[in-house]
Protein backbone atom coordinates (compact mmCIF):
# COMPACT_ATOMS: atom_id res chain seq x y z
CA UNK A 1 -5.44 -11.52 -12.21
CA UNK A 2 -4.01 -9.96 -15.34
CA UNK A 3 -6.56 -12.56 -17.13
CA UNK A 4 -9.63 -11.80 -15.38
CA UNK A 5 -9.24 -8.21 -15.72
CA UNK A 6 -9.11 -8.75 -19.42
CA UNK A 7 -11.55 -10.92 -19.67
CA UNK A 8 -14.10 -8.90 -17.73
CA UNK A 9 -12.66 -5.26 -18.35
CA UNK A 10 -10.86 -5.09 -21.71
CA UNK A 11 -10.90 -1.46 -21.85
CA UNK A 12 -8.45 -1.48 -18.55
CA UNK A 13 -6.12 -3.90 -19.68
CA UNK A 14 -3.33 -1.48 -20.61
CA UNK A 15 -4.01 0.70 -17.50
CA UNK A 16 -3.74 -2.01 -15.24
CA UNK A 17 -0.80 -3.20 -16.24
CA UNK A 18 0.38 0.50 -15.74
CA UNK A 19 -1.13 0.30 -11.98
CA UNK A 20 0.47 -2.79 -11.48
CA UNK A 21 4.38 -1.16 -12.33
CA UNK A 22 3.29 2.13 -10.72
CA UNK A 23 1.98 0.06 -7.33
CA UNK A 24 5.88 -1.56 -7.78
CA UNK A 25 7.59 1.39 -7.78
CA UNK A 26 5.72 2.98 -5.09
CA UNK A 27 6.45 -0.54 -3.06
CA UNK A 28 10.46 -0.19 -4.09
CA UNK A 29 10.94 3.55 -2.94
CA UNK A 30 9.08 2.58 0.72
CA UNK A 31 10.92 -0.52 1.20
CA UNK A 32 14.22 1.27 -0.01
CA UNK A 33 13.84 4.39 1.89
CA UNK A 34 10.71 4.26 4.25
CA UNK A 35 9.62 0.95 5.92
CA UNK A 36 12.15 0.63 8.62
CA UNK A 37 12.39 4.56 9.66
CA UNK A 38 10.29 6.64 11.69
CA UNK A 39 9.47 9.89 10.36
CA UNK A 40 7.23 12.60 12.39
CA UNK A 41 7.37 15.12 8.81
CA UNK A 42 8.64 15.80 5.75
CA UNK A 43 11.80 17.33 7.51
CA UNK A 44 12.47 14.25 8.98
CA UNK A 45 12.66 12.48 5.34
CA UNK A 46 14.97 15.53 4.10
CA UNK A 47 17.03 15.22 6.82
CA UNK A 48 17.30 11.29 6.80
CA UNK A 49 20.46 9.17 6.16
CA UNK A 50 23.02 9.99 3.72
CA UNK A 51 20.45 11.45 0.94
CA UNK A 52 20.75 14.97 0.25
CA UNK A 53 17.79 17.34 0.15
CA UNK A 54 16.99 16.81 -3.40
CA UNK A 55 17.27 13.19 -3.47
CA UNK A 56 14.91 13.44 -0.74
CA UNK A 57 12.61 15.51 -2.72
CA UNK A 58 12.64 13.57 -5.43
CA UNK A 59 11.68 10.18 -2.95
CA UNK A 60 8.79 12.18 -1.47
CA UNK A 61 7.35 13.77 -5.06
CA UNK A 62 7.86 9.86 -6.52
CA UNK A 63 5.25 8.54 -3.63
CA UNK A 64 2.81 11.61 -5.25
CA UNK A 65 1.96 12.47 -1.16
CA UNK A 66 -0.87 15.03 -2.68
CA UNK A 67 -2.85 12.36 -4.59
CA UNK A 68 -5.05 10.30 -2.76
CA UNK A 69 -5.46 6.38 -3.50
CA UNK A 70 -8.81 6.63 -5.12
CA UNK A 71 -7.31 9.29 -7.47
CA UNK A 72 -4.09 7.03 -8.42
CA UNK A 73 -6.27 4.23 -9.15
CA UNK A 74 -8.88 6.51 -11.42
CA UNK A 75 -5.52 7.67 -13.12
CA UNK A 76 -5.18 3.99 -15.16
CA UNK A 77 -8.95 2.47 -14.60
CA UNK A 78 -11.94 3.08 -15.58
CA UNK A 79 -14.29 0.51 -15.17
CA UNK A 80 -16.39 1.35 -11.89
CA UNK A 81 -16.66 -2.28 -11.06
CA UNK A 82 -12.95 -2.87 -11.61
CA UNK A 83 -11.98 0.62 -9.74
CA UNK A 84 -14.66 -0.37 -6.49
CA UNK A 85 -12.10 -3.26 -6.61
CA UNK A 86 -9.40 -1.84 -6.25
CA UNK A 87 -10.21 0.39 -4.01
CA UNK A 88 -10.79 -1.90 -1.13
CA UNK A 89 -7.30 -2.58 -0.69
CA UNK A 90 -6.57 0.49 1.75
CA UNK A 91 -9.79 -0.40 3.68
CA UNK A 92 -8.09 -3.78 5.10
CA UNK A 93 -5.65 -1.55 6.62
CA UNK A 94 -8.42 0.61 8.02
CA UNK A 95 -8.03 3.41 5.61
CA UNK A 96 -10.66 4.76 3.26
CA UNK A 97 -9.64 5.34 -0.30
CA UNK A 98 -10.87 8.50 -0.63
CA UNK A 99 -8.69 9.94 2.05
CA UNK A 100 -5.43 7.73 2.15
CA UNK A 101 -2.44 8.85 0.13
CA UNK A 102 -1.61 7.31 -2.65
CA UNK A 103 1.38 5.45 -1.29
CA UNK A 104 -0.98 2.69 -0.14
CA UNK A 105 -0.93 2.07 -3.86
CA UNK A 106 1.74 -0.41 -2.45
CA UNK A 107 -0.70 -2.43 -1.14
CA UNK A 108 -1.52 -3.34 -5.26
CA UNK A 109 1.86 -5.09 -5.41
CA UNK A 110 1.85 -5.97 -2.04
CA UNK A 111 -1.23 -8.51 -2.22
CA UNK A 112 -1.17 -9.41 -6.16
CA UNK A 113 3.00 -10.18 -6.12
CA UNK A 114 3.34 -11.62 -2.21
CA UNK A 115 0.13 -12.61 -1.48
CA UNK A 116 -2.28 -11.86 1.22
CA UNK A 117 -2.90 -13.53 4.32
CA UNK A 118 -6.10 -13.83 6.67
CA UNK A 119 -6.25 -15.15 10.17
CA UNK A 120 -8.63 -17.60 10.91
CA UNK A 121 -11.54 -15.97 12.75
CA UNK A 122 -10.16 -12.75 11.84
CA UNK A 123 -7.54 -9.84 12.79
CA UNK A 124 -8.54 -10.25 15.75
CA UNK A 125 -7.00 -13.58 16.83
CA UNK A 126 -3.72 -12.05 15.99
CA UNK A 127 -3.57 -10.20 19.03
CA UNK A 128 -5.50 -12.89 21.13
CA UNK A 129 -2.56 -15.42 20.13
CA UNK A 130 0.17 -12.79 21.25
CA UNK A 131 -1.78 -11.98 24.59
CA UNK A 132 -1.51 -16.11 25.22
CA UNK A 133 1.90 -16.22 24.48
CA UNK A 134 2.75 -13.11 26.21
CA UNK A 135 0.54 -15.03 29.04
CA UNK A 136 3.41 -18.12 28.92
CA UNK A 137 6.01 -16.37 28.82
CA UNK A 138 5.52 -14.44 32.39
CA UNK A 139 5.11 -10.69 30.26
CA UNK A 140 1.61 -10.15 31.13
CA UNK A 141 -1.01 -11.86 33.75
């Protein structure tokens, strides 16, 4: 990817290699403190496991919660092609860029460093294949 972008966007080079570390770390503070909790609000996050309140503020000011997507991704491109790019990531998870935090910026690393998957026939089938097997299985009629 790193290649293409340089070969069709030079001028972005440097700040996409900047997105790219910045979509890490916001993929390394969820996983480490995020992905497998439920939080209603931002007291929940203070309150959470052994961190103390400023830990916790520091966590929730290091996923930038008052920047939208489309503004973390203006931050280090700007190529309009490149950025319209970019900014289709959130949309697969039904989010618009323009109104999704920033922390979808995890997405980035998500699809360029673990790749993405599609269903054949689309999302849908997902849930069509879990119905069946729910179906065998006696859960559901």
């Amino acid at each position: 990817m790193l290649e293409e972008v340089a070969s069709k966007f030079p001028q972005d080079v440097d700040g996409f290699k900047k997105l790219l570390l910045k979509a890490r770390e916001l993929y390394r503070v969820s996983e480490d403190n995020f992905f497998f909790r439920d939080f209603s609000n931002v007291l929940d996050v203070i309150r959470s496991g052994d961190a103390r309140a400023l830990e916790s503020l520091k966590l929730i000011m290091a996923i930038e919660p008052l920047k939208t997507y489309a503004k973390l991704v203006e931050q280090y491109i700007k190529s309009p092609n490149l950025k319209q790019a970019l900014e289709h990531l959130p949309q697969y998870v039904g989010s618009s860029p323009f109104l999704s935090p920033a922390i979808l910026g995890c997405l980035i690393h998500v699809q360029f460093e673990k790749g993405c998957w599609y269903p054949l026939g689309g999302m849908n089938k997902i849930s069509e294949a879990l119905a069946k097997r729910f179906e065998e299985l006696g859960i559901i009629s």
